[in-house]
Structures are given as C-alpha cells and as structure tokens.
C-alpha atoms as a PDB file:
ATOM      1  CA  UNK A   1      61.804  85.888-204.342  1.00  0.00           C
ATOM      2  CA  UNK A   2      60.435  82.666-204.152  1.00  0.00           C
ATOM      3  CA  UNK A   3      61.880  81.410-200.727  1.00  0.00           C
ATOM      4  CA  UNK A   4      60.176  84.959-198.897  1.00  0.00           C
ATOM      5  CA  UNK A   5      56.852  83.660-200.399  1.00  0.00           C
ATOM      6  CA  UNK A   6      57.883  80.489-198.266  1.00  0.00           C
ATOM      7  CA  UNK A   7      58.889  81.813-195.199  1.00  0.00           C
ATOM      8  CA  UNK A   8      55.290  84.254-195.462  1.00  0.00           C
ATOM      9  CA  UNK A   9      53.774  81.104-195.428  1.00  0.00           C
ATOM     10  CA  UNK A  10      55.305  79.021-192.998  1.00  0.00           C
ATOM     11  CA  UNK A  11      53.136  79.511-189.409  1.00  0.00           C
ATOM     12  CA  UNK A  12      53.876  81.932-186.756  1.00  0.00           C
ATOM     13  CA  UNK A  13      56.100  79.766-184.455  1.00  0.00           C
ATOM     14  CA  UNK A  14      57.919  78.523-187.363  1.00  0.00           C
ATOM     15  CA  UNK A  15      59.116  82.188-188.626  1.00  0.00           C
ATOM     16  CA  UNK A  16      59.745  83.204-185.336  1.00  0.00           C
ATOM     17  CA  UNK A  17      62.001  79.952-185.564  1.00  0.00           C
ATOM     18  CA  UNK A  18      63.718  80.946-188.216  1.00  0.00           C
ATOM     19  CA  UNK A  19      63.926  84.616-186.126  1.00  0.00           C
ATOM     20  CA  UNK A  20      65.982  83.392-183.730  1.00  0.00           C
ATOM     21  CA  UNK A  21      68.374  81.358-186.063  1.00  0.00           C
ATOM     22  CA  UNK A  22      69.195  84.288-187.462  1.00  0.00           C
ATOM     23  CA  UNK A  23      69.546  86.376-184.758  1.00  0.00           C
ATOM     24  CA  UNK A  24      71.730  83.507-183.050  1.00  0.00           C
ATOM     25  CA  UNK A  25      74.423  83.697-186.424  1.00  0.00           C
ATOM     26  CA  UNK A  26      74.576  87.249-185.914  1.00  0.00           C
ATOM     27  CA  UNK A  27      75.727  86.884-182.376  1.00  0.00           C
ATOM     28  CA  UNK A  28      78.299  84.505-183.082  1.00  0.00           C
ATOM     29  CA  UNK A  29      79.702  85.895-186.256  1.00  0.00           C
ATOM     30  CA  UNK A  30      79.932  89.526-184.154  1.00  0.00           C
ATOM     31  CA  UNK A  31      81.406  87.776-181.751  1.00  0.00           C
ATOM     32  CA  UNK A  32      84.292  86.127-183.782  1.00  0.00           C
ATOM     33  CA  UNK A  33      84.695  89.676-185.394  1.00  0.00           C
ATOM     34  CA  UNK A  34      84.711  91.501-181.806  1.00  0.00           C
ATOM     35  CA  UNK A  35      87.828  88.584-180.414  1.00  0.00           C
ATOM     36  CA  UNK A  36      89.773  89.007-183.575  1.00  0.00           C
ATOM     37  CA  UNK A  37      89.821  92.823-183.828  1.00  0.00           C
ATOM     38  CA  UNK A  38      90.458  92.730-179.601  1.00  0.00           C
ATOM     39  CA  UNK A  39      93.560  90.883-180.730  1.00  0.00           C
ATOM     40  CA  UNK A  40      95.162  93.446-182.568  1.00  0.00           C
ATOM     41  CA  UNK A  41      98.043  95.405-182.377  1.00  0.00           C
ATOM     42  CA  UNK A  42      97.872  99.104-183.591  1.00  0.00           C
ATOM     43  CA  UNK A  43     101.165 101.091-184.084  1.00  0.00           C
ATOM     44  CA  UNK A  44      99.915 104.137-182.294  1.00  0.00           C
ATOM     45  CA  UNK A  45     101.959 106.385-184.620  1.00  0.00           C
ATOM     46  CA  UNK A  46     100.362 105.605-187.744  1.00  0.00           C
ATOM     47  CA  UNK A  47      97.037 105.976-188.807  1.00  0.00           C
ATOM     48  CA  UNK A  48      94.557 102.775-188.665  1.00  0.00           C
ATOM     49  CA  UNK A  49      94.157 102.507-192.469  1.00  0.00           C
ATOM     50  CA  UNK A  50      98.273 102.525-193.527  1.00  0.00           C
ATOM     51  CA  UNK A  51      98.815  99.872-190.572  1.00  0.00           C
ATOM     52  CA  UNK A  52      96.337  97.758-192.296  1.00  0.00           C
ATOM     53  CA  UNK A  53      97.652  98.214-195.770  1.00  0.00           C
ATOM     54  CA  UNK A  54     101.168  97.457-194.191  1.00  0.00           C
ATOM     55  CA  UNK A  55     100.275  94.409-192.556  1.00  0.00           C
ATOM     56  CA  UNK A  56      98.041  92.495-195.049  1.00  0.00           C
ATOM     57  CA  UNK A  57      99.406  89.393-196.400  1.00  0.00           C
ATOM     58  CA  UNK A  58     100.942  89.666-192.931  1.00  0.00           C
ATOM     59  CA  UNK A  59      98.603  87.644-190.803  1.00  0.00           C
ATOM     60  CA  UNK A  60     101.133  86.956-187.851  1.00  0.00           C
ATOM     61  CA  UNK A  61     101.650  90.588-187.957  1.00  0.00           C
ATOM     62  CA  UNK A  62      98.109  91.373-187.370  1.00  0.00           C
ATOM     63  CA  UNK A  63      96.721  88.971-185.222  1.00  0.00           C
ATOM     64  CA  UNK A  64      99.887  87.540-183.030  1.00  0.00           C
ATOM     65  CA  UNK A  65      98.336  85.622-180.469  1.00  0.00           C
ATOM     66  CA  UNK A  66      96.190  83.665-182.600  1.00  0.00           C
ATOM     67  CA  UNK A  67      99.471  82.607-185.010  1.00  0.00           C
ATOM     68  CA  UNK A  68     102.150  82.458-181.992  1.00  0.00           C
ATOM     69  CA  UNK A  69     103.372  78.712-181.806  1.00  0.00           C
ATOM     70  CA  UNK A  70     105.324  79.270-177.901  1.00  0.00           C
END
C-alpha cells in the first residue's frame, strides 16, 4: 500500500491529475468494449451464452467486420 501513501501525499491538483487519467482510460477502454460488442452478430435462436461458447476460437465468426479482408 505504499504507492496510496504516495498519491495521499502528492498536492491537490496533482491527484486530481491523476483523477482524470483515470477517468480518461475508462472512457476509452468502454469505448473499445462498446464498438466491439456493437459488432456482433447474435443468432437470434439461441441463447447469448451457447452462441458464445460456439463461436470462441472463432474470432471471424464473432466479430466479422473487424476480420473481413473485401
């Protein structure tokens, strides 16, 4: 717990620094997350957990537009 003794004694514009950093990942890795699950295709006929299980190791499957070469 040594680097939270740091950052409690870093100064005020320096934390909220480190604030926005981290609120700024967030945003981005969300954002990756929300553009690759917007990509996929869902067999409407089968539940969301056995199309997953069918597809993994199946990434063109998944996520076509990202792995489509035309």
């Amino acid at each position: 717990m040594q680097w939270l003794e740091n950052i409690r004694n870093k100064p005020h514009e320096a934390k909220v620094r480190l604030i926005w950093i981290a609120a700024g990942i967030a945003i981005v890795l969300l954002v990756i997350v929300w553009l690759l699950v917007g990509q996929m295709k869902l067999d409407p006929n089968q539940s969301f957990i056995r199309t997953m299980t069918e597809r993994i190791g199946h990434p063109g499957k998944t996520f076509p537009k990202l792995f489509n070469r035309e």
